[in-house]
Protein backbone atom coordinates (compact mmCIF):
# COMPACT_ATOMS: atom_id res chain seq x y z
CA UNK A 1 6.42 -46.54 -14.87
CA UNK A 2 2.60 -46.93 -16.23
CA UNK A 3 2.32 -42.77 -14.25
CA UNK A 4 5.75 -41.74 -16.14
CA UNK A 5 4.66 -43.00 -19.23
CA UNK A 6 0.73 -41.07 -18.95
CA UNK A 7 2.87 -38.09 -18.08
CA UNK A 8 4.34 -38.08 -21.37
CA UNK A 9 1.81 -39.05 -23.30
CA UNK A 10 -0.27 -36.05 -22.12
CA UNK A 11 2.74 -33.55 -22.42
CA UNK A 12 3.30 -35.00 -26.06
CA UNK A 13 -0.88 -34.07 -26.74
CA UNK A 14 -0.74 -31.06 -25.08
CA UNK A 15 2.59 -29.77 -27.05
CA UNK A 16 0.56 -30.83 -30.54
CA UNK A 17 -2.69 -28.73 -29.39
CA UNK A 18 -0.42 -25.82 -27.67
CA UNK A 19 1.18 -25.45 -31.57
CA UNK A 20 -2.19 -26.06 -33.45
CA UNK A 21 -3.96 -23.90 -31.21
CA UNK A 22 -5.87 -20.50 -32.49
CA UNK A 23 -7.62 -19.53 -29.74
CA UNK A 24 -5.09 -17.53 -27.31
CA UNK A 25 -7.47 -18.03 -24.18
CA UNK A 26 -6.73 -21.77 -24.62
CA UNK A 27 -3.38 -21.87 -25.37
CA UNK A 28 -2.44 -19.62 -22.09
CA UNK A 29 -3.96 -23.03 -20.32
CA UNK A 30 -2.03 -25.47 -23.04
CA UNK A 31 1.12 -23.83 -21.98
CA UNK A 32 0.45 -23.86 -18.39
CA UNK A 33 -0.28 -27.58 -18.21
CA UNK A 34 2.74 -28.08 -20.51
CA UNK A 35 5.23 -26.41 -18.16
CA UNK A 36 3.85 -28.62 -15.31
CA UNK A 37 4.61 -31.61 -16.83
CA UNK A 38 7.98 -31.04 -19.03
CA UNK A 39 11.63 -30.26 -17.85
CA UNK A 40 12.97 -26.65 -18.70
CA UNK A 41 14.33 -28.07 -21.59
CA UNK A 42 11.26 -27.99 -23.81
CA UNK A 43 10.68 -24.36 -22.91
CA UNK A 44 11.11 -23.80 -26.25
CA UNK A 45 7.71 -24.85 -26.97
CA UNK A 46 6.39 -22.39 -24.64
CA UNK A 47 8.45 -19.31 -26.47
CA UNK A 48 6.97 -20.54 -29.33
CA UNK A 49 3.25 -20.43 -28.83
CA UNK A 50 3.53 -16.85 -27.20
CA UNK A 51 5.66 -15.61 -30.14
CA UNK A 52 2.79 -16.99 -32.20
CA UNK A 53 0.64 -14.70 -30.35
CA UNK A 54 2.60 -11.63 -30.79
CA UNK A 55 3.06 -10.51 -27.46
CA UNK A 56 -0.69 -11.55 -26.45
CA UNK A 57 0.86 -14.06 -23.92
CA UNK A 58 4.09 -12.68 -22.77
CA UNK A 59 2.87 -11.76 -19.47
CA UNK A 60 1.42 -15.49 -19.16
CA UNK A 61 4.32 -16.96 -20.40
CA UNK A 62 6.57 -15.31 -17.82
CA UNK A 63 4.53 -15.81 -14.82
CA UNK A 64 4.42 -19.69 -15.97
CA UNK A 65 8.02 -19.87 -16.05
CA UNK A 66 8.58 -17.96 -12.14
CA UNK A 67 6.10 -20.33 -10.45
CA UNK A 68 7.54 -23.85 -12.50
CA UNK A 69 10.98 -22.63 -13.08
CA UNK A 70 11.80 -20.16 -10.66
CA UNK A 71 12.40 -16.92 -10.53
CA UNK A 72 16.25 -16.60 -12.29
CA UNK A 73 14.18 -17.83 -15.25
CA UNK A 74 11.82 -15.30 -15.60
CA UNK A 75 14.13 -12.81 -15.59
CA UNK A 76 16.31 -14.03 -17.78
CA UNK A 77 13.32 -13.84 -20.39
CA UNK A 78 12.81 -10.41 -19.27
CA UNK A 79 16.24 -9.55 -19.66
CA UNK A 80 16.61 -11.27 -23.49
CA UNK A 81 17.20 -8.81 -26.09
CA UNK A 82 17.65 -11.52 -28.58
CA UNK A 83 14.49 -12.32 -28.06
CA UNK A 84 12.12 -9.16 -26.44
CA UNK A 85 8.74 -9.62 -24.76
CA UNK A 86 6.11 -7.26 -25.44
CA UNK A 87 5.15 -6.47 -21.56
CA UNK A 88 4.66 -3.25 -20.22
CA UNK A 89 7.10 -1.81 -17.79
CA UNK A 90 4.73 -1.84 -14.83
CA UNK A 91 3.45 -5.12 -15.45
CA UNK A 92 7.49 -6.23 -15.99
CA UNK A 93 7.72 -5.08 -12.59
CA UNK A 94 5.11 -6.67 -10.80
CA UNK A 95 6.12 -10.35 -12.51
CA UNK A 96 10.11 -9.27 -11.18
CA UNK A 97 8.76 -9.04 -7.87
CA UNK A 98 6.57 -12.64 -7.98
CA UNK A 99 10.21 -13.83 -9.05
CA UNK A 100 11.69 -12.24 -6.27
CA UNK A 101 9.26 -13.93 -3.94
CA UNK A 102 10.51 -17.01 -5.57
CA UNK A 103 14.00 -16.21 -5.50
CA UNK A 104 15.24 -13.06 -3.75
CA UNK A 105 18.22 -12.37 -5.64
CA UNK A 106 16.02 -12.08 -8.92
CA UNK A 107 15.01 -8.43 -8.42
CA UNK A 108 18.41 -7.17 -7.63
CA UNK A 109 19.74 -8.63 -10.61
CA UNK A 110 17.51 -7.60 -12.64
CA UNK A 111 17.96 -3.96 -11.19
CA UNK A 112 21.28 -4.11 -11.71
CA UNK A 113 20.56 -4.75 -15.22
CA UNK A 114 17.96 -1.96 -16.38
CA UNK A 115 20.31 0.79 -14.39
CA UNK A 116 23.24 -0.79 -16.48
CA UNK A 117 20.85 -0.42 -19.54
CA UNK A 118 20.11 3.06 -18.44
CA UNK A 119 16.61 1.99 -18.47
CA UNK A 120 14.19 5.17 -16.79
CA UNK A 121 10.76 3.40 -17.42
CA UNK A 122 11.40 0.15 -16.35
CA UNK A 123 13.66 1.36 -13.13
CA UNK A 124 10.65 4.20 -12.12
CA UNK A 125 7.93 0.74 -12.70
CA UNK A 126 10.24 -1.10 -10.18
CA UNK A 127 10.05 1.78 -7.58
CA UNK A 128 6.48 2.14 -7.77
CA UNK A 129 5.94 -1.51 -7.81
CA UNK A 130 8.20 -2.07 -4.89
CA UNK A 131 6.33 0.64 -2.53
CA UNK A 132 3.04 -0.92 -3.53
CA UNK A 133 3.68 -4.34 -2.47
CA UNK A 134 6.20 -3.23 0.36
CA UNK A 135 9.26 -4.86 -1.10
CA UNK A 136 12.13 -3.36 0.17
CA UNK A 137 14.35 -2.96 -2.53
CA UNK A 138 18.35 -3.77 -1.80
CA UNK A 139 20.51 -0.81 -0.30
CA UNK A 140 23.44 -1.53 -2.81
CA UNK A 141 20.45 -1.47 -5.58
CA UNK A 142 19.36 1.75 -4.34
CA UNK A 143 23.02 3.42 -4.11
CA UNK A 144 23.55 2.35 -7.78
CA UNK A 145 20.41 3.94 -8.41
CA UNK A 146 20.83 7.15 -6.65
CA UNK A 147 24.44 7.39 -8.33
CA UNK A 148 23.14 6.52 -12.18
CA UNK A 149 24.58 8.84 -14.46
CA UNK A 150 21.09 9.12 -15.60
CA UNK A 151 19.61 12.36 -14.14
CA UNK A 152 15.84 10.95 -14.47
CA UNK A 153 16.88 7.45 -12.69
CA UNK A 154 18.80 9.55 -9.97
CA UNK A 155 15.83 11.50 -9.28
CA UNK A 156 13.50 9.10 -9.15
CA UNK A 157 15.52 6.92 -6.63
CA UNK A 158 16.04 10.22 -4.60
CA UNK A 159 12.17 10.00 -4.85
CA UNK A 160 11.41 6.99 -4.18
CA UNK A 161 13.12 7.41 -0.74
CA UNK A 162 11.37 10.70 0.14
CA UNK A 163 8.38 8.61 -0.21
CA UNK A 164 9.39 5.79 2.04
CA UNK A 165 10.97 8.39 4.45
CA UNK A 166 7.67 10.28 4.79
CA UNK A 167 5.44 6.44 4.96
CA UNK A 168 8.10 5.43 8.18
CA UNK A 169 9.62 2.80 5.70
CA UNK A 170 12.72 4.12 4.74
CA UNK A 171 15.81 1.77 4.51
CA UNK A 172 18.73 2.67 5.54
CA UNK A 173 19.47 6.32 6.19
CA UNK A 174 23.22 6.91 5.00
CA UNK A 175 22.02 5.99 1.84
CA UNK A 176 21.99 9.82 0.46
CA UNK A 177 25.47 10.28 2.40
CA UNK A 178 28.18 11.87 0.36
CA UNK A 179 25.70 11.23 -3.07
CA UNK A 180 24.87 14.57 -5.09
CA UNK A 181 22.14 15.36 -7.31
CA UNK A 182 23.38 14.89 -10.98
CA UNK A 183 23.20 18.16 -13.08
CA UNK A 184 19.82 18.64 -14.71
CA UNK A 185 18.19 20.99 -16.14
CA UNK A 186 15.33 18.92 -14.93
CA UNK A 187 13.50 20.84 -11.61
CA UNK A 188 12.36 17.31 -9.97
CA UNK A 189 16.01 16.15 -9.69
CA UNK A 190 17.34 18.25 -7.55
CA UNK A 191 14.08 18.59 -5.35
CA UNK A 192 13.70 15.21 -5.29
CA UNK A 193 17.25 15.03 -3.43
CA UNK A 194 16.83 17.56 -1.10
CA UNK A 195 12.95 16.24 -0.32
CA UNK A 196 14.46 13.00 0.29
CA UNK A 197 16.65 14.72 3.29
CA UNK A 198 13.65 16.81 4.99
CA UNK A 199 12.57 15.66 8.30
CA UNK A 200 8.85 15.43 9.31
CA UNK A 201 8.03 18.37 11.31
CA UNK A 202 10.82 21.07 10.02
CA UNK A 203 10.51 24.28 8.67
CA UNK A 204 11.51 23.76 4.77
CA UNK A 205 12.46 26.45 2.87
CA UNK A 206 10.38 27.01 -0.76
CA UNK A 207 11.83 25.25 -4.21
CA UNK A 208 10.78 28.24 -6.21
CA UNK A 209 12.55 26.36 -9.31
CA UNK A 210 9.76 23.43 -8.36
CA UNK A 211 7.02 25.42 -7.99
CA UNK A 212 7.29 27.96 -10.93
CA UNK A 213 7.60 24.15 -13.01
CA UNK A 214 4.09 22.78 -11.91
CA UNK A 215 2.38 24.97 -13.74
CA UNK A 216 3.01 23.34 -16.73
CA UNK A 217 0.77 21.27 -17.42
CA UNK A 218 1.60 19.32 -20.69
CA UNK A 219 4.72 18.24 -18.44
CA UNK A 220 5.36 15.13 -16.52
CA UNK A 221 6.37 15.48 -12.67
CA UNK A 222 7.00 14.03 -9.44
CA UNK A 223 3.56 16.00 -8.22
CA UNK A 224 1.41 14.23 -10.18
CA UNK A 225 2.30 11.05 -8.22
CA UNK A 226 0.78 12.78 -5.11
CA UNK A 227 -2.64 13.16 -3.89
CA UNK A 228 -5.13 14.66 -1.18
CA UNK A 229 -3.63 13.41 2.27
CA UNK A 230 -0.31 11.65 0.81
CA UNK A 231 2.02 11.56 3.92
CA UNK A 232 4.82 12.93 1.46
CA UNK A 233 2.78 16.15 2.23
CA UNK A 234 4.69 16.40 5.41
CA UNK A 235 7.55 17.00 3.84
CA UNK A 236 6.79 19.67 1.56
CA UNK A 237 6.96 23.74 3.22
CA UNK A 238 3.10 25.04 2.38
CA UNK A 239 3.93 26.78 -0.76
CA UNK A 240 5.02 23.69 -2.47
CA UNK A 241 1.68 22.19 -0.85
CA UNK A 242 -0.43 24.84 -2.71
CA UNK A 243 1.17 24.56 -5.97
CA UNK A 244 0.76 20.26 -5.97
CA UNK A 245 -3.11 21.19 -4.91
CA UNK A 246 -3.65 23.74 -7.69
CA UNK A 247 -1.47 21.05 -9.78
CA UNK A 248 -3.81 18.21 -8.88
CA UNK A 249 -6.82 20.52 -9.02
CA UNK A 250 -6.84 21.29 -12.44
CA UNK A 251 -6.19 17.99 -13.35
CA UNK A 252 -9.04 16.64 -11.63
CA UNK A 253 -11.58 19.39 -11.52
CA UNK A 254 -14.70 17.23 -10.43
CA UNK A 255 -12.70 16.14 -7.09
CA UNK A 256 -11.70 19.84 -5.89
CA UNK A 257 -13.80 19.00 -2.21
CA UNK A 258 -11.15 16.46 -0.75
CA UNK A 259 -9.12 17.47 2.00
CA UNK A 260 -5.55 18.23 1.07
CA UNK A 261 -4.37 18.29 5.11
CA UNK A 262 -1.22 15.92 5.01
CA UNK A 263 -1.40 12.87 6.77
CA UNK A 264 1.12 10.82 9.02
CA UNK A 265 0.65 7.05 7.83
CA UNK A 266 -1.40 5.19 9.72
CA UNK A 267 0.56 1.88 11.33
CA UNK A 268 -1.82 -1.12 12.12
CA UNK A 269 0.06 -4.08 13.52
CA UNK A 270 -1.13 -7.25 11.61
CA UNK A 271 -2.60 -9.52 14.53
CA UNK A 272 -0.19 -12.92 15.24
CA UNK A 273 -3.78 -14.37 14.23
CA UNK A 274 -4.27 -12.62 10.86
CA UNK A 275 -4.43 -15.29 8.27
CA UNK A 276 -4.02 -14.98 4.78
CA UNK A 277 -7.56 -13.87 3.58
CA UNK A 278 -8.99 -13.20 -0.12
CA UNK A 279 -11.56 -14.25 -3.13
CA UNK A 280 -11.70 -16.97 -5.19
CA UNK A 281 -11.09 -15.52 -8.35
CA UNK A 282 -8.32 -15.41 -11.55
CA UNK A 283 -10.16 -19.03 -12.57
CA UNK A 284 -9.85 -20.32 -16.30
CA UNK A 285 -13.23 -18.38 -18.35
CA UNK A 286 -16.18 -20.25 -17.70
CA UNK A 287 -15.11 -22.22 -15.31
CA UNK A 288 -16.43 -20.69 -12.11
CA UNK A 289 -20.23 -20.47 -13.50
CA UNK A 290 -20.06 -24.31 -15.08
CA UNK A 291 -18.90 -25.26 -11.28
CA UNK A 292 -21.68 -23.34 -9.71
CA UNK A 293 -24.45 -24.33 -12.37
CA UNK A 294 -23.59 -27.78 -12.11
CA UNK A 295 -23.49 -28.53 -8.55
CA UNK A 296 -27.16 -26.87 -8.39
CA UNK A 297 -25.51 -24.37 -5.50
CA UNK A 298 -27.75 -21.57 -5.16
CA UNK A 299 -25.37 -18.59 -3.88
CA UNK A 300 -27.54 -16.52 -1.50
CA UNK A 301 -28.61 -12.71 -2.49
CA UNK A 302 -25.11 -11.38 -1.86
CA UNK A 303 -23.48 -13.83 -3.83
CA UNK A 304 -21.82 -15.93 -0.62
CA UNK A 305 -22.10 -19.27 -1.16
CA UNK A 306 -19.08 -20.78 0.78
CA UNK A 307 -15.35 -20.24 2.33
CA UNK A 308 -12.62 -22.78 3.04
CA UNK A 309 -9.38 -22.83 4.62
CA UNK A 310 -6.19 -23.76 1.99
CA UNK A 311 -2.76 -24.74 2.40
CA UNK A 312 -0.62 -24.54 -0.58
CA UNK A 313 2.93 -25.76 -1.93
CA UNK A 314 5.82 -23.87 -2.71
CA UNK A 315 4.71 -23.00 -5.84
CA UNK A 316 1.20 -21.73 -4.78
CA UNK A 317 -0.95 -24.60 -5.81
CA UNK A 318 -3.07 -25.76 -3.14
CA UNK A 319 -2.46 -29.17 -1.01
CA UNK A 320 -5.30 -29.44 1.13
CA UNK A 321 -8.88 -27.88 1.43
CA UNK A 322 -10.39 -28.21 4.23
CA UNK A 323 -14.17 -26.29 3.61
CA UNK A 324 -15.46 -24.39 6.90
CA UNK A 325 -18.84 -24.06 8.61
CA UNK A 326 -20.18 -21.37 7.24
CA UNK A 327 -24.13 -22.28 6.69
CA UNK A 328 -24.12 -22.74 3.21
CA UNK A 329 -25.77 -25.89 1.55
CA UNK A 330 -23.74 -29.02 0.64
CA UNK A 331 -24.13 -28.35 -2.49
CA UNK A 332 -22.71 -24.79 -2.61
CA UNK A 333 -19.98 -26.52 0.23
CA UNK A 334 -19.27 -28.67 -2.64
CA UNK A 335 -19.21 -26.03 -5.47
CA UNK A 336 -16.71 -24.15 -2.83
CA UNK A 337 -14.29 -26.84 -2.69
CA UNK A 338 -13.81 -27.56 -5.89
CA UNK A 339 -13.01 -23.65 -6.96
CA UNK A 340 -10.81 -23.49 -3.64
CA UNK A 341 -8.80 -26.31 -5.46
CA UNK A 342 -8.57 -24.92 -9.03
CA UNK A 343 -7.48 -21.03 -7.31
CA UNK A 344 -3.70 -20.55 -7.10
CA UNK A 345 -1.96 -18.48 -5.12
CA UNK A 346 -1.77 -14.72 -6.47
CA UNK A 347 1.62 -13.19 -7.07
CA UNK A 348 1.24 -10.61 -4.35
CA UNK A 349 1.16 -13.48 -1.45
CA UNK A 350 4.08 -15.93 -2.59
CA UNK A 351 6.00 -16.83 -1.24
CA UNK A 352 3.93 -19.71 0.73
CA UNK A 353 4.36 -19.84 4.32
CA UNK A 354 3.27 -21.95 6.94
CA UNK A 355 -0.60 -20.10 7.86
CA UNK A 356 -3.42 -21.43 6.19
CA UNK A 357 -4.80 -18.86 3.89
CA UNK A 358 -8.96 -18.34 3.92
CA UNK A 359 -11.08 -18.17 0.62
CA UNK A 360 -14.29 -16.90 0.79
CA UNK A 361 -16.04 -17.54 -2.61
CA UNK A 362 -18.68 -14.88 -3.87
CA UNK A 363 -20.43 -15.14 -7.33
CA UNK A 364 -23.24 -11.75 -7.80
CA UNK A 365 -25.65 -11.87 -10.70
CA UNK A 366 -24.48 -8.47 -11.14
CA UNK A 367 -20.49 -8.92 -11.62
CA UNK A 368 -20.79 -11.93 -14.32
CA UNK A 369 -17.45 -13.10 -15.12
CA UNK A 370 -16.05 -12.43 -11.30
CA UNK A 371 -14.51 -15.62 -10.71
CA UNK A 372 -12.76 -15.89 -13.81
CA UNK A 373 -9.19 -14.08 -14.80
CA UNK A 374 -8.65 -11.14 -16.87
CA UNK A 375 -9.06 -12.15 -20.61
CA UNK A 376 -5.79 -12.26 -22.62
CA UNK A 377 -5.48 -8.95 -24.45
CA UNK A 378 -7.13 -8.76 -27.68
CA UNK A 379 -4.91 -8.46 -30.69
CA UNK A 380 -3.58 -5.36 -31.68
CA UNK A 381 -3.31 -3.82 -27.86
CA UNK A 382 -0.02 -1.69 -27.58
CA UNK A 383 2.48 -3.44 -25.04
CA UNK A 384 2.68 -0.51 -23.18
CA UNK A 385 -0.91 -0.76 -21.91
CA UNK A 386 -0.61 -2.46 -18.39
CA UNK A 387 -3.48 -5.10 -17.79
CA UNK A 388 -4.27 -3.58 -14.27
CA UNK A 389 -3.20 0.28 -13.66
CA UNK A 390 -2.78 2.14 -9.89
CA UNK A 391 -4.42 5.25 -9.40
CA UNK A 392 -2.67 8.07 -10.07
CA UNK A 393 -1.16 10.90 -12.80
CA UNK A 394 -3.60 10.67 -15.83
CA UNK A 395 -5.66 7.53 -14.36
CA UNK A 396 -8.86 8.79 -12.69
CA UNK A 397 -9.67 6.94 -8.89
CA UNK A 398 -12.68 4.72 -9.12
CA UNK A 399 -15.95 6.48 -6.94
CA UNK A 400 -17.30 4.22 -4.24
CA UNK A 401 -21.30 4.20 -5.11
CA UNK A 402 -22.58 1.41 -2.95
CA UNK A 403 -20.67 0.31 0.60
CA UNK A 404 -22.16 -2.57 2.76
CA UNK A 405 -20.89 -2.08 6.07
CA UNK A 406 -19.14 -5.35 7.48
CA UNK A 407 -20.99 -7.70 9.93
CA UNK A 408 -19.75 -7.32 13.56
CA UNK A 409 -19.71 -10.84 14.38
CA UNK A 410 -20.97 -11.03 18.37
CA UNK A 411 -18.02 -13.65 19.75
CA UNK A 412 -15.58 -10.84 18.53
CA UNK A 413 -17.44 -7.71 20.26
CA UNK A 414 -17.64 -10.24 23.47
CA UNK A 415 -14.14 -10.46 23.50
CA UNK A 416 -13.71 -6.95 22.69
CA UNK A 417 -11.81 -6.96 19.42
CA UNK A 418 -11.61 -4.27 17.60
CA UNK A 419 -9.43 -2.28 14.72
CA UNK A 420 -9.06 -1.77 10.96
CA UNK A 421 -8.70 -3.80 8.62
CA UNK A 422 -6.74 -3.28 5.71
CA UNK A 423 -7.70 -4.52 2.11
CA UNK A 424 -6.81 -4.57 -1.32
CA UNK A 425 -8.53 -5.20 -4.44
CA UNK A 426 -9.17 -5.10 -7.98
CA UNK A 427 -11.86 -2.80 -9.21
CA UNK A 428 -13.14 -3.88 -12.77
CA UNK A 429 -13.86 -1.79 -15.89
CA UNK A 430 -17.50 -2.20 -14.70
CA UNK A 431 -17.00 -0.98 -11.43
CA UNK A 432 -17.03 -4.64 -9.16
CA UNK A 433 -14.66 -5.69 -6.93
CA UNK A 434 -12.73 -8.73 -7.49
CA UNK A 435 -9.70 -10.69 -5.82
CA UNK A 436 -10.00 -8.74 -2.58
CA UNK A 437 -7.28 -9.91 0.00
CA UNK A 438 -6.41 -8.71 3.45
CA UNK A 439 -3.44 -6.50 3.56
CA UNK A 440 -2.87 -6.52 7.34
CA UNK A 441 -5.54 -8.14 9.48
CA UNK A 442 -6.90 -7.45 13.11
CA UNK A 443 -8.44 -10.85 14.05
CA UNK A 444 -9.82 -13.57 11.67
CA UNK A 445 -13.33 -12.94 12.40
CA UNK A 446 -13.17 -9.32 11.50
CA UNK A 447 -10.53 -9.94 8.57
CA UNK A 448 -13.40 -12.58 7.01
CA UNK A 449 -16.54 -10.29 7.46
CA UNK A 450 -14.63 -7.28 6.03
CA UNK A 451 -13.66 -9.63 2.89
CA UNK A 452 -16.89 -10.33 2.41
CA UNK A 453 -18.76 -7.38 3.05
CA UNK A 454 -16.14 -5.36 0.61
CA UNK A 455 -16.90 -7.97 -2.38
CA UNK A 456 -20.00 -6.46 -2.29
CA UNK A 457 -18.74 -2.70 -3.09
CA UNK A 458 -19.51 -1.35 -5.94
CA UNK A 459 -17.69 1.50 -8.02
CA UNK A 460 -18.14 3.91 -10.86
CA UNK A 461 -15.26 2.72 -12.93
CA UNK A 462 -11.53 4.66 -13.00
CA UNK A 463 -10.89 6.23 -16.28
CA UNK A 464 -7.97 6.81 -18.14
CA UNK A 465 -8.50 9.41 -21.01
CA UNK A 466 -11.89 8.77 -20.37
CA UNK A 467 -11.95 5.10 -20.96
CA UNK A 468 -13.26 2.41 -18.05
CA UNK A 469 -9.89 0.58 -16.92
CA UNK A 470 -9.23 -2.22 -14.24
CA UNK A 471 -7.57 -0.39 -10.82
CA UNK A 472 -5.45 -1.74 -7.99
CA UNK A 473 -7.20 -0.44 -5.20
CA UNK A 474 -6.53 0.19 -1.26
CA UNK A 475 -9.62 0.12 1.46
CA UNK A 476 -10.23 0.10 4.99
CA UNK A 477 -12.98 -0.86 7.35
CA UNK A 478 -13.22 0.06 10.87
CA UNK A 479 -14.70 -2.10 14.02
CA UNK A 480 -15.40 0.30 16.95
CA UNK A 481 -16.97 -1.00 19.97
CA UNK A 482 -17.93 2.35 20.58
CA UNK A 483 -20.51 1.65 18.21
C-alpha cells in the first residue's frame, strides 16, 4: 500500500509541474513519467500539455501513448479530427508503424482510414515508410489502395509495388489482376501500372507520354524518387533510363559522376547469430555528458568507452544489463551501464523479442550532444517539416568525408567469417553519425566492430534548399578474407 500510495503522490506532482511547466524540453519528460504511472484515463492531462505547446509535442505525445497504451491508441489520436495533431505526414507514418509493431492491426486501420479520407500525402508517407522499414503492408490494404478512386493514391500504390517487385519483395502477385489504371490526365498513373507489371529482364516498350513529362522540371514525379543504381532501373526500357538520368542530373548537377548502371538488390541473409546491435543515444539533453563527467570515465580517442548486452520488456524499456568485457575502465564500465539503462528501445526495433540486443556507447569531443535526442522543435516550425528526412527528391544525400575502416577482429578471420554488414543511421545537421543499428548482421563480432567503426564516420551534411537537415541513412561494410 505504502508503493501505491508513492505512486500517486508522484503522479499527482508530476501532473502539477507537467501543467505549470514552460520549458517544452521538460515537459516532453513530465508527460512521459506521467503516462508511466497513471491509467489511460488521465490522458487528458497529456492532450493538454501538448496542446499548450502548439503542436511542439505532438510527435512526443503520440509515441508516449503507442509504447504505454498501445498502438489502437495512437492511432486513434492520429485519426481525431476533433482534435488534429500538428505532425507531418512522414513522421505520422513512421509513429503508425511503431504502433503497428505494438499492435498489428493498427496500420491497416489506419490505412483504411486515410484512403477513406482520400488522403494522397499521408497514404504516399505510409508507402515510403513501409518500404523503408520493410513492413509489408496488408494485401486487402493494398487492393483498396490500388482501386481508390483517387488517381494520385492509385498510382502511387501501383508504384509502390513496382518498387517492391524490382527489390524481390513484392507481396502477392494477383494483386494488379483485373485492377485498371484510373483515368488521369496525370502521366505517372498509368506508367506506374504498367511498370508495376514489367518483369526483370524483358524488353519494355518506351512511355513516350512519361518521358516527354520529365522534362518538366517545376513538376513533381515518380522519377524523382529514383536514383543512380535503384534496382527499379531494371524495369525501365533505356530510354526511360536516360530521361530519369538527365531528370536527376539537372537536379543534382555536382553528382553527374555516379554510375547510373541498374542494380539487382543485393540479398544478405541475417546470420541465426545476428543480435540486435546499435548506439546509445535519443537520452534526455544533458544527460549523457553529466553521466560521463561524473563517473570520471575517460572515453578513449574514438569516443568508445563501453558496450553492454540488454534485454528489454514489451514495451522497450530495458530489464537487465549485463555490461561486457570490452577493456574499458570501471569507471567508464560504470558510466556504460547506467546510459544502457536510461536508452529505450527505438521505434524501428519493437517489437521486443527474445535476443539480447548489444549497445555500444560512443561519446566524440567532436559530435557534442550525440547521446542525447533530437531537441523538441522550436516554436513557430511548420508541421509539415519532418524531424528526420530520407534522401531523396529535393533533399540532397549527405557526402561521406572521413570513413574508418572496421577492425577485423582475429577469432572471426580464424574461423573464416566473412560478409557485409548492413547498417543504418542518423546523420546530423553537422554531419555525425548517431543511433547507428545493424540492419541485417553477419556474425556478432563483425556486426559490433562495424557499429563502432561507422560511429566514427563523418559527413558533409544533406541539404534541403540548401539548409543542413538530419538524414536517415543506409551503409555497408564489407569483411573479405581475401584481404
Amino acid at each position: 500500500m505504502a508503493h501505491v500510495g508513492f505512486v500517486k503522490s508522484l503522479a499527482e506532482v508530476l501532473r502539477r509541474a507537467l501543467a505549470e511547466e514552460q520549458s517544452a524540453g521538460a515537459a516532453r519528460e513530465q508527460m512521459r513519467g506521467l503516462a508511466a504511472l497513471t491509467p489511460p484515463e488521465q490522458d487528458s492531462h497529456l492532450r493538454e500539455a501538448a496542446k499548450r505547446f502548439a503542436g511542439r509535442l505532438d510527435r512526443d505525445l503520440v509515441e508516449v501513448l503507442a509504447r504505454t497504451r498501445g498502438g489502437a491508441a495512437a492511432v486513434d489520436a492520429l485519426l481525431d479530427t476533433a482534435n488534429p495533431l500538428a505532425v507531418s505526414p512522414p513522421d505520422e507514418a513512421d509513429l503508425v508503424l511503431l504502433a503497428g509493431r505494438l499492435q498489428e492491426e493498427a496500420v491497416t486501420r489506419y490505412g483504411t482510414a486515410i484512403l477513406a479520407r482520400k488522403d494522397r500525402k499521408r497514404w504516399e508517407a505510409l508507402l515510403v515508410a513501409a518500404r523503408a522499414r520493410n513492413v509489408v503492408l496488408a494485401n486487402d490494404l493494398l487492393h483498396s489502395g490500388l482501386r481508390s478512386p483517387t488517381a494520385e493514391i492509385a498510382g502511387r500504390t501501383a508504384w509502390h509495388l513496382a518498387l517492391l517487385r524490382a527489390a524481390e519483395e513484392s507481396p502477392s502477385a494477383t494483386l494488379l489482376d483485373g485492377v485498371s489504371p484510373p483515368e488521369s490526365t496525370d502521366p505517372d498513373v498509368q506508367f506506374a501500372f504498367e511498370v508495376a507489371r514489367r518483369t526483370p529482364g524483358e524488353k519494355f516498350a518506351d512511355d513516350t507520354a512519361w518521358i516527354e513529362a520529365l522534362s518538366d522540371a517545376s513538376r513533381e514525379t515518380l522519377a524523382d524518387s529514383i536514383g543512380p543504381g535503384d534496382p527499379v532501373l531494371l524495369l525501365l526500357s533505356a530510354a526511360e533510363r536516360e530521361a530519369v538520368r538527365n531528370r536527376w542530373e539537372r537536379r543534382h548537377p555536382s553528382e553527374k559522376k555516379l554510375p547510373w548502371d541498374p542494380r539487382p538488390p543485393r540479398k544478405i541473409p541475417e546470420s541465426s547469430e545476428s543480435l540486435a546491435l546499435r548506439g546509445v543515444s535519443d537520452l534526455p539533453h544533458g544527460v549523457g555528458s553529466d553521466t560521463i563527467a561524473v563517473s570520471g570515465c575517460r572515453p578513449n580517442r574514438d569516443g568508445f568507452f563501453g558496450a553492454a548486452a540488454v534485454r528489454y520488456n514489451v514495451e522497450g524499456r530495458p530489464l537487465r544489463v549485463t555490461p561486457m568485457d570490452v577493456s574499458v575502465s570501471k569507471s567508464c564500465e560504470t558510466a556504460a551501464r547506467n546510459l544502457v539503462l536510461l536508452t529505450l528501445v527505438p521505434r524501428s526495433q519493437l517489437p521486443i523479442r527474445q535476443r539480447p540486443h548489444i549497445l555500444v556507447a560512443l561519446a566524440r569531443n567532436d559530435c557534442v550532444g550525440e547521446l542525447d535526442e533530437e531537441p523538441v522543435p522550436p516554436a513557430g516550425s511548420p508541421a509539415e517539416e519532418p524531424a528526420i528526412h530520407r534522401v531523396g527528391g529535393d533533399v540532397d544525400p549527405p557526402i561521406l568525408e572521413k570513413r574508418i575502416e572496421p577492425a577485423y577482429p582475429e577469432a572471426a578471420r580464424r574461423d573464416r567469417v566473412q560478409g557485409v554488414v548492413i547498417l543504418e543511421a542518423v546523420i546530423s545537421a553537422n554531419g555525425c553519425v548517431r543511433g547507428v543499428s545493424v540492419i541485417k548482421g553477419v556474425d556478432p563480432r563483425l556486426d559490433f566492430e562495424s557499429a563502432r567503426a561507422v560511429s566514427q564516420w563523418r559527413y558533409r551534411p544533406a541539404r534541403l534548399n540548401g539548409s543542413p537537415v538530419r538524414v536517415y541513412l543506409t551503409v555497408t561494410t564489407t569483411f573479405s578474407l581475401r584481404r
